[in-house]
C-alpha atoms as a PDB file:
ATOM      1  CA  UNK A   1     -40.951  92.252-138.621  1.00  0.00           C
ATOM      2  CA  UNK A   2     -40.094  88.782-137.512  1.00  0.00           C
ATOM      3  CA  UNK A   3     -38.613  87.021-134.498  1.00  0.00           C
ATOM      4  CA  UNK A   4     -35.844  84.550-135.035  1.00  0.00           C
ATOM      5  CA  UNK A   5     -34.394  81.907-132.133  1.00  0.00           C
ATOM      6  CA  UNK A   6     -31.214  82.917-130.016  1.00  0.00           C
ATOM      7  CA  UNK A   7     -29.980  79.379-130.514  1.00  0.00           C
ATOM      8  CA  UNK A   8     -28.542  79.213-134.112  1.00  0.00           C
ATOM      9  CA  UNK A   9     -28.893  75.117-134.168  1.00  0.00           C
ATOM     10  CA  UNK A  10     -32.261  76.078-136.151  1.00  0.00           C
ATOM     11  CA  UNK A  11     -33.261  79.281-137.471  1.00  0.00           C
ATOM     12  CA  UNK A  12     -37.217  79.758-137.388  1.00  0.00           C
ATOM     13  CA  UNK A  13     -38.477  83.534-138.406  1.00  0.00           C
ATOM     14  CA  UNK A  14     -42.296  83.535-136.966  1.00  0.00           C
ATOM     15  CA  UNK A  15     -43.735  86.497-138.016  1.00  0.00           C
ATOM     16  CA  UNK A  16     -46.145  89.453-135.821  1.00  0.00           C
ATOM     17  CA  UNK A  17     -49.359  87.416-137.164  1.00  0.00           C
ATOM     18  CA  UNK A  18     -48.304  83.829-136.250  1.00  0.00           C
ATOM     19  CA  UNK A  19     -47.438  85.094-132.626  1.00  0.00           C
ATOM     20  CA  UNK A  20     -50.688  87.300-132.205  1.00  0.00           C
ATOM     21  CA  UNK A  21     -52.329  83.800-133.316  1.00  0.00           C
ATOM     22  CA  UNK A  22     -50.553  81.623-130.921  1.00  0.00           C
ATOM     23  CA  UNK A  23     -50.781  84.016-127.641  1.00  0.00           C
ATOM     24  CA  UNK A  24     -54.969  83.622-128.699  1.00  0.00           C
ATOM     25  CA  UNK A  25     -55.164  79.925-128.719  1.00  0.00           C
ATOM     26  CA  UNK A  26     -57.424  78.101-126.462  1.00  0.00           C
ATOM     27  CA  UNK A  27     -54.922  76.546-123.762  1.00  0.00           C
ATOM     28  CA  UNK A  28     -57.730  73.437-122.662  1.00  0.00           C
ATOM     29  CA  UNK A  29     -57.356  71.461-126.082  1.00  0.00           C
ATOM     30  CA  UNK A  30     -53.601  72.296-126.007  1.00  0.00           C
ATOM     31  CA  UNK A  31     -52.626  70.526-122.071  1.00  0.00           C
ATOM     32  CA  UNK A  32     -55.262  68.113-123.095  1.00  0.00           C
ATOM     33  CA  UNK A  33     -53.299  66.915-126.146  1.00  0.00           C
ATOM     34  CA  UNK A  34     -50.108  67.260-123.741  1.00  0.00           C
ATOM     35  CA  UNK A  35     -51.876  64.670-121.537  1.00  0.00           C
ATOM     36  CA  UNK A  36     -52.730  67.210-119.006  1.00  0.00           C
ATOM     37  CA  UNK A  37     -55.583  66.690-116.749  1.00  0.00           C
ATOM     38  CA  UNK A  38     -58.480  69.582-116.316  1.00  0.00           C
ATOM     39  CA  UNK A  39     -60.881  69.424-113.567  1.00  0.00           C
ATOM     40  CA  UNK A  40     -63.469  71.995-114.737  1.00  0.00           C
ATOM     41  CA  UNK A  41     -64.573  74.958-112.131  1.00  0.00           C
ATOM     42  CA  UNK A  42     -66.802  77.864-112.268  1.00  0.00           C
ATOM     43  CA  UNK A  43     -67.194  80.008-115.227  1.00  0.00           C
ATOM     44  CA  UNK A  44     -65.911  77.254-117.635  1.00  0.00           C
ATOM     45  CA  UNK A  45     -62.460  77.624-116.140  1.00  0.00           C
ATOM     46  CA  UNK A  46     -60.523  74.716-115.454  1.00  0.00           C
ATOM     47  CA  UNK A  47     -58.076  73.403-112.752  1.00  0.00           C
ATOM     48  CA  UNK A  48     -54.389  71.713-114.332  1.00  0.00           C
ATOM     49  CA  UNK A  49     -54.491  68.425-111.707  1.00  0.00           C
ATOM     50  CA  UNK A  50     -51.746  66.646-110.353  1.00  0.00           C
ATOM     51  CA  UNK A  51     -49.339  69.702-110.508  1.00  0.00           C
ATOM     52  CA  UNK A  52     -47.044  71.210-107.434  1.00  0.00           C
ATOM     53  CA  UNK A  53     -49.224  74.658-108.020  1.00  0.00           C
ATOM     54  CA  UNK A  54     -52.751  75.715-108.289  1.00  0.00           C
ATOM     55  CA  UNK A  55     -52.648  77.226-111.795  1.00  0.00           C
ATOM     56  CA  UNK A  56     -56.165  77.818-113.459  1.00  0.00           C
ATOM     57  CA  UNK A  57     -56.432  77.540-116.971  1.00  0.00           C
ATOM     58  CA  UNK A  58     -59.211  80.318-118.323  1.00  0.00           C
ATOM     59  CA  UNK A  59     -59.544  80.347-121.763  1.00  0.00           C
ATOM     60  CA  UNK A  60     -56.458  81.592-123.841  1.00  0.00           C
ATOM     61  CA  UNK A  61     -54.287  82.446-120.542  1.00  0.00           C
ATOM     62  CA  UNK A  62     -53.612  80.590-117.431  1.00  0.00           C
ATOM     63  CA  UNK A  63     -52.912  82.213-113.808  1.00  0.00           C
ATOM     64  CA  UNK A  64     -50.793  80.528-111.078  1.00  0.00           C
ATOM     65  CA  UNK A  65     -52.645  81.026-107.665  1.00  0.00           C
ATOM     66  CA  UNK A  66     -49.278  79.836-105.716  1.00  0.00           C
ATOM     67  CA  UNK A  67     -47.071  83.230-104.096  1.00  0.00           C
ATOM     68  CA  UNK A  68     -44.059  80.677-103.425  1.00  0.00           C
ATOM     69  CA  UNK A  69     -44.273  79.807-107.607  1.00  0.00           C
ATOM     70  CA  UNK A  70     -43.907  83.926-108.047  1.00  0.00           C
ATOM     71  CA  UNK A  71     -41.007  83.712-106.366  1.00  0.00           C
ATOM     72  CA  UNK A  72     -38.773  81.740-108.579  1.00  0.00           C
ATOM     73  CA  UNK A  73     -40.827  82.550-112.316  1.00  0.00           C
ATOM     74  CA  UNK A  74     -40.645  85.468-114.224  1.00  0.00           C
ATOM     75  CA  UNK A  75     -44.529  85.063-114.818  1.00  0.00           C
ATOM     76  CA  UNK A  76     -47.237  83.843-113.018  1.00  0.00           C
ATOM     77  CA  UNK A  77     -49.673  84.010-115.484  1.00  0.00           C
ATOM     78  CA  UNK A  78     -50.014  84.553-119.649  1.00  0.00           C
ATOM     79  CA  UNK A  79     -50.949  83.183-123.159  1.00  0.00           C
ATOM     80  CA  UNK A  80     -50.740  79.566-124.716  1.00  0.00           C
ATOM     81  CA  UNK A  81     -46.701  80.870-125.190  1.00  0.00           C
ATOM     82  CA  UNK A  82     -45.880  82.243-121.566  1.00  0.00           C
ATOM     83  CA  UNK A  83     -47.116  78.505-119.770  1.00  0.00           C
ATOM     84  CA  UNK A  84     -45.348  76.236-122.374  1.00  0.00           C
ATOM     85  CA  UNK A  85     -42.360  78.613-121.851  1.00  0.00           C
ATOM     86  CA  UNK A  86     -42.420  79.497-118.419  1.00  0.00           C
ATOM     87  CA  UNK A  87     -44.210  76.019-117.530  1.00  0.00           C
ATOM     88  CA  UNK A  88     -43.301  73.492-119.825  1.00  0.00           C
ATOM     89  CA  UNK A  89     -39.603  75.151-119.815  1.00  0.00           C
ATOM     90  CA  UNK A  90     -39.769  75.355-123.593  1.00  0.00           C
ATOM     91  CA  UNK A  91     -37.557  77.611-125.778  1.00  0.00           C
ATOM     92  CA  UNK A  92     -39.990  80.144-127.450  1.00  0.00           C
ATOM     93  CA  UNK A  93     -39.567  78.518-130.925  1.00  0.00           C
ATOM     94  CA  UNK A  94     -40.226  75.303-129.313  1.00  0.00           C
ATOM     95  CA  UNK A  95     -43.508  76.770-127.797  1.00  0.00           C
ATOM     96  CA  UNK A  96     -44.358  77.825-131.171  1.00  0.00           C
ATOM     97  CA  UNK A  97     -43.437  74.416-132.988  1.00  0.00           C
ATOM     98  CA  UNK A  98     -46.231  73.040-130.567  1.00  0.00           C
ATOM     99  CA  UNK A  99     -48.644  75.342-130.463  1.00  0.00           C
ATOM    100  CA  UNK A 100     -48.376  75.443-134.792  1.00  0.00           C
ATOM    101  CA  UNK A 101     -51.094  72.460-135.264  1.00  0.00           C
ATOM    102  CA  UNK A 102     -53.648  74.706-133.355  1.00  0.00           C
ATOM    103  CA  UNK A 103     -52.591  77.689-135.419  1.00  0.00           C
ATOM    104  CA  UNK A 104     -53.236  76.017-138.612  1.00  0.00           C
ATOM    105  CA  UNK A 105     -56.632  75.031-138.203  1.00  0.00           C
ATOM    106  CA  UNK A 106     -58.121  78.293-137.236  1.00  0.00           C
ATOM    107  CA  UNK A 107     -56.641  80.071-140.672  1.00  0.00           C
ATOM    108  CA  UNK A 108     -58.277  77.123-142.585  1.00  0.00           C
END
């Protein structure tokens, strides 16, 4: 089984194995190479700086510490997919264009 975009501008099938990889990848290197700024705290988690909300990045999922943000998301915390989507704003295909590069590597 695959998933294919809404939006019919560009057709992308990702199948059950390239989600399952991207929902596992380490978020730090990804907001790093988005220019995001970490300030590390306990545990090895990490801080996002310079954002509205307190969201902590642990290691493949992030949590958002802010009630008002609960509000007016549908999530408040998830995978590499969930921030770039409910974050970044992305369109789930676009979360998974970005998120491809760290895919890649780890099959290699």
């Amino acid at each position: 089984m695959t998933w294919k975009r809404s939006d019919t501008s560009c057709r992308r099938a990702w199948s059950k194995t390239a989600i399952r990889s991207a929902r596992q990848i380490p978020l730090k290197p990804v907001l790093e190479s988005m220019g995001y700024e970490l300030q590390p705290l306990k545990n090895g988690n990490h801080l996002l700086c310079r954002l509205a909300t307190e969201i902590v990045v642990k290691d493949h999922y992030w949590v958002c510490k802010d009630r008002d943000l609960a509000e007016c998301v549908r999530k408040t915390a998830g995978n590499a997919i969930d921030f770039l989507v409910e974050v970044e704003g992305m369109t789930f295909s676009q979360a998974m264009d970005t998120l491809l590069p760290f895919i890649e590597p780890a099959r290699s």
